[in-house]
Protein backbone atom coordinates (compact mmCIF):
# COMPACT_ATOMS: atom_id res chain seq x y z
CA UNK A 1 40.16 -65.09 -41.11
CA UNK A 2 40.45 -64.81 -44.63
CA UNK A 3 39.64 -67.98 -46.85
CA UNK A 4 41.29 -69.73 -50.26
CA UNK A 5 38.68 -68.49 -52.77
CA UNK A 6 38.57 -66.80 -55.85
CA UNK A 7 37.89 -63.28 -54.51
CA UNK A 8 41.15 -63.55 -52.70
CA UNK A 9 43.02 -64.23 -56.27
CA UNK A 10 40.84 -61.67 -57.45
CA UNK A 11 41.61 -59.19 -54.80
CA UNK A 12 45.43 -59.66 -54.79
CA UNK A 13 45.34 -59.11 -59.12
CA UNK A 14 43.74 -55.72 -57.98
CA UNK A 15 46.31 -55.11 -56.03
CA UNK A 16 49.08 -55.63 -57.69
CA UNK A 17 47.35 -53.76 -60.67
CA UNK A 18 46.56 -51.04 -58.39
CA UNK A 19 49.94 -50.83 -56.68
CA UNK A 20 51.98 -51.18 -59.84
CA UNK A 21 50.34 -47.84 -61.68
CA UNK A 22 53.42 -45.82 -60.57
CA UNK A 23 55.83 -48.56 -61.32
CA UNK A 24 54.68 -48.89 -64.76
CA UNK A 25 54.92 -45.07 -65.24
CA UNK A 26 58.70 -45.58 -63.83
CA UNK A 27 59.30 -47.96 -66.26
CA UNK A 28 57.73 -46.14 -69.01
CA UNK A 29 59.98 -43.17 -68.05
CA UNK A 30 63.39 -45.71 -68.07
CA UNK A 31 62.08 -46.93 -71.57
CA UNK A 32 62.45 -43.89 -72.99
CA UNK A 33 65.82 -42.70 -71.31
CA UNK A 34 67.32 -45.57 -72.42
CA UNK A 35 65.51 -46.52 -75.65
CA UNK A 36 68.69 -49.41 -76.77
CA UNK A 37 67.30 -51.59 -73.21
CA UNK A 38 68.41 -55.42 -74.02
CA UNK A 39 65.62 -57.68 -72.82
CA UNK A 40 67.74 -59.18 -70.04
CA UNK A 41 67.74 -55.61 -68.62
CA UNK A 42 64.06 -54.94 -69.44
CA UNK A 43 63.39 -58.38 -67.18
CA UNK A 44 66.02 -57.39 -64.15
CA UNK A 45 64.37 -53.97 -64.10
CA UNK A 46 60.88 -54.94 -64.29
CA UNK A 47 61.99 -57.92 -61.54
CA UNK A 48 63.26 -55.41 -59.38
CA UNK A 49 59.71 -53.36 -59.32
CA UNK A 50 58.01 -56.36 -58.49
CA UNK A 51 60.63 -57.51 -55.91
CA UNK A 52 59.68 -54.49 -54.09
CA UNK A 53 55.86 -54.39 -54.68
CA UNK A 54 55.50 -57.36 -53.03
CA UNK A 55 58.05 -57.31 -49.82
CA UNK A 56 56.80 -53.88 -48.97
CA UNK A 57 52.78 -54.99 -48.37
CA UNK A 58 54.54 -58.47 -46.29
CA UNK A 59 56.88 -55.58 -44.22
CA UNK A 60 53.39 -54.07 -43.55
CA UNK A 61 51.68 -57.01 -42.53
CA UNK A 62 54.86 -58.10 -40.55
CA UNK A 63 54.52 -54.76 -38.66
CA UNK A 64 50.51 -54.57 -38.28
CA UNK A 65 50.90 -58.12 -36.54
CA UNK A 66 54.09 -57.25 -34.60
CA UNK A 67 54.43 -53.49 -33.92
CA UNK A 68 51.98 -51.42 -35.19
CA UNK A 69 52.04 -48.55 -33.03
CA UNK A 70 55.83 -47.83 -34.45
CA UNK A 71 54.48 -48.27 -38.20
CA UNK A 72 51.36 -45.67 -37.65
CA UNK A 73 54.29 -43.05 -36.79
CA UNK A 74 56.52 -44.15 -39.93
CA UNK A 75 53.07 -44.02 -42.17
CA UNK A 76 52.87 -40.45 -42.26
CA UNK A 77 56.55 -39.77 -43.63
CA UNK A 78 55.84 -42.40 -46.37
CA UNK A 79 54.66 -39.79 -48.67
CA UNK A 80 57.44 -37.31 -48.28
CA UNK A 81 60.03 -40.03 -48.51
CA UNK A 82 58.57 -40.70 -52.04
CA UNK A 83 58.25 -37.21 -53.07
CA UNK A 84 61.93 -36.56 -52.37
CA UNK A 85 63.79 -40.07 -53.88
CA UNK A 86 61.49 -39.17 -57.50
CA UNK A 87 62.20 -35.40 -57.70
CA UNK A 88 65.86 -36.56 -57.13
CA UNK A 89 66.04 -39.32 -59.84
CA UNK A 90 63.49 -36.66 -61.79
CA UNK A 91 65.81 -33.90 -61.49
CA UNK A 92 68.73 -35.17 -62.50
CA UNK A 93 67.25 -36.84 -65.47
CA UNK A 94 66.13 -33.23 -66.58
CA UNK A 95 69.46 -31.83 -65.99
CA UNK A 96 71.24 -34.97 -68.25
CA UNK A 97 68.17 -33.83 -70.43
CA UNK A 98 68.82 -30.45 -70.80
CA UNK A 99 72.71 -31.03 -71.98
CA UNK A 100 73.79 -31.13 -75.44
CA UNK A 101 73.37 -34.85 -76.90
CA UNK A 102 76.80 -34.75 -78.31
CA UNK A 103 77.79 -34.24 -74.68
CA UNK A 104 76.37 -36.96 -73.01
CA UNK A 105 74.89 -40.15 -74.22
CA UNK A 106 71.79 -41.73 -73.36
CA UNK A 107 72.57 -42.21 -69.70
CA UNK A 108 71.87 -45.99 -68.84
CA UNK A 109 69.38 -46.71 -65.51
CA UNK A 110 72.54 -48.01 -63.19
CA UNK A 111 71.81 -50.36 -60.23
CA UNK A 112 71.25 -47.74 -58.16
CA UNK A 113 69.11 -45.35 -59.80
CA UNK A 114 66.99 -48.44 -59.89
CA UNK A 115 66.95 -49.47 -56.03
CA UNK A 116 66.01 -45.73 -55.55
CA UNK A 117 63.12 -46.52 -57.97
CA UNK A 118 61.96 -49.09 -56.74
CA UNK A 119 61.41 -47.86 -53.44
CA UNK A 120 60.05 -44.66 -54.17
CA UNK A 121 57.09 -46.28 -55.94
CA UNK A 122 56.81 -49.51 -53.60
CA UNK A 123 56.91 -47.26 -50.40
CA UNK A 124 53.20 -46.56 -50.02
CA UNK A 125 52.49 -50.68 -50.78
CA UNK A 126 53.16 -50.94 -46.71
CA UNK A 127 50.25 -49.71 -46.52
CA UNK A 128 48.91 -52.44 -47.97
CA UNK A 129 49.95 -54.68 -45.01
CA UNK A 130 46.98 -53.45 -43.38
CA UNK A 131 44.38 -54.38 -46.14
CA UNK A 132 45.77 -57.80 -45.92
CA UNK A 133 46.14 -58.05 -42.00
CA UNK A 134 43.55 -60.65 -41.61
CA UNK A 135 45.39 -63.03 -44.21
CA UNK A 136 47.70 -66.43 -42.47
CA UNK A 137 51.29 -65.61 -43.28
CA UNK A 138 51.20 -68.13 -46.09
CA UNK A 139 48.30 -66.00 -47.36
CA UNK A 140 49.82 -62.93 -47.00
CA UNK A 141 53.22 -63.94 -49.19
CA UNK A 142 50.87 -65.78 -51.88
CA UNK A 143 48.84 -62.40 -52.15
CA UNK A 144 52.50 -60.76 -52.47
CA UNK A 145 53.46 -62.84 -55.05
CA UNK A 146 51.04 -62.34 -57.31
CA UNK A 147 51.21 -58.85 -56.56
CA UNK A 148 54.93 -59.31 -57.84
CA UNK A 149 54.06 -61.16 -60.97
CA UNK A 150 51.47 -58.36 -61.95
CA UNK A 151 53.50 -55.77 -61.38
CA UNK A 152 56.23 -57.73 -63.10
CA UNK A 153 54.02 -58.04 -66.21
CA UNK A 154 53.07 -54.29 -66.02
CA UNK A 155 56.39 -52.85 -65.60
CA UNK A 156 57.53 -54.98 -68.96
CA UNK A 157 54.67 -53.53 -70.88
CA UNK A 158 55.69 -50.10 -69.47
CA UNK A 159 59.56 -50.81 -70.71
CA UNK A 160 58.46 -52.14 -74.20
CA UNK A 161 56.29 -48.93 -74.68
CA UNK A 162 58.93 -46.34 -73.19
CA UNK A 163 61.96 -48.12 -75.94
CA UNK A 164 59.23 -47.70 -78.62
CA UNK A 165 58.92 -43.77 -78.22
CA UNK A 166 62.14 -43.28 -76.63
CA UNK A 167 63.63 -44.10 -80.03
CA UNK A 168 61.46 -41.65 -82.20
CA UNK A 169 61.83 -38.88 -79.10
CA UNK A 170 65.44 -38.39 -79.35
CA UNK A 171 66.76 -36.26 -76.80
CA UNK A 172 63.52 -35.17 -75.47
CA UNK A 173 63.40 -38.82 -74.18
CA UNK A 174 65.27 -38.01 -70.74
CA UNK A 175 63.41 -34.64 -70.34
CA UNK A 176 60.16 -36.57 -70.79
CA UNK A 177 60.95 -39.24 -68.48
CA UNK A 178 62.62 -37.11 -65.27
CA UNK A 179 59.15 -35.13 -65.63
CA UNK A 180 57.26 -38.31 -65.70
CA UNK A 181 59.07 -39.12 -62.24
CA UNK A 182 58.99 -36.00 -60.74
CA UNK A 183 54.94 -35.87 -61.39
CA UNK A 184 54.63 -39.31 -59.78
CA UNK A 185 56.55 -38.12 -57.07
CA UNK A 186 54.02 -35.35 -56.77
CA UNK A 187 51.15 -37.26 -56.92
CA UNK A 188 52.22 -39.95 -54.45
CA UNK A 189 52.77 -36.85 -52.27
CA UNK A 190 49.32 -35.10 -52.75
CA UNK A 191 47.81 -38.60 -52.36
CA UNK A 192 49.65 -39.43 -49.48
CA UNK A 193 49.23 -36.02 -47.53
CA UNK A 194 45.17 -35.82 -48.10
């Protein structure tokens, strides 16, 4: 059984730095398709990543301590699922990219766009319901949220960047971002399969 120390404030910080790396790169790649973000949106966006960062690893360690058999099964699709939701999003930010400017505006991240985000990149966090199987429940959702307040913290630095060069990239700003998603997707896949 896990204890109340520093290592475990320590270890959960890791985690949520860890777990938040494609998040950020998410939020980087909204930044910059939508470079005129109000900070209310910045906050509901970056909430929403770190909603999702954290109920994912307690779904895992709901599952590990209830049915784990069923969750070893679901495991292996977790990659794929995240590969196809980000070369979705990714594509179709290309394609708005790719149009003439004049033809359509800077396409705002709608509700959701941003569900399907924050999914994609929170998917493989169930995961993490294994690395924190020995935690109490009460453990287990204070490790969560601080996993949610990192990633929270991350995402917002990843928004404030993306506005900064979405504004000087123009146009290229949506092209950049939908290939910034559809990498991640790639990479969550390659990481995921080997």
């Amino acid at each position: 059984m896990m204890e109340w120390n520093l290592l475990f404030f320590f270890n959960s910080i890791l985690l949520g730095a860890g777990l938040s790396m494609d998040a950020f790169s998410v939020s980087l790649a909204n930044g910059l398709n939508e470079p005129e973000m109000n900070k209310k949106k910045m906050s509901a966006i970056a909430g929403v990543f770190a909603f999702f960062q954290a109920l994912m690893p307690i779904i895992g360690w709901v599952c590990v301590h209830t049915a784990a058999r069923y969750f070893a099964a679901f495991e292996k699709m977790i990659p794929w699922i995240a590969l196809l939701l980000l070369l979705f999003i990714g594509g179709k930010m290309l394609i708005e990219g790719r149009k003439d400017k004049e033809e359509v505006p800077n396409t705002q991240i709608s509700l959701g766009i941003l569900l399907i985000q924050g999914i994609a990149t929170s998917i493989d966090a169930l995961s993490v319901g294994f690395t924190i199987a020995a935690y109490t429940p009460v453990m287990a959702l204070a490790s969560a949220l601080i996993i949610a307040f990192v990633t929270f913290c991350i995402c917002l630095t990843g928004l404030m960047a993306g506005k900064k060069f979405g504004t000087s990239l123009s146009n290229k700003a949506t092209v950049l971002g939908g290939s910034i998603l559809i990498i991640i997707g790639i990479e969550i896949f390659i990481t995921g399969i080997f």
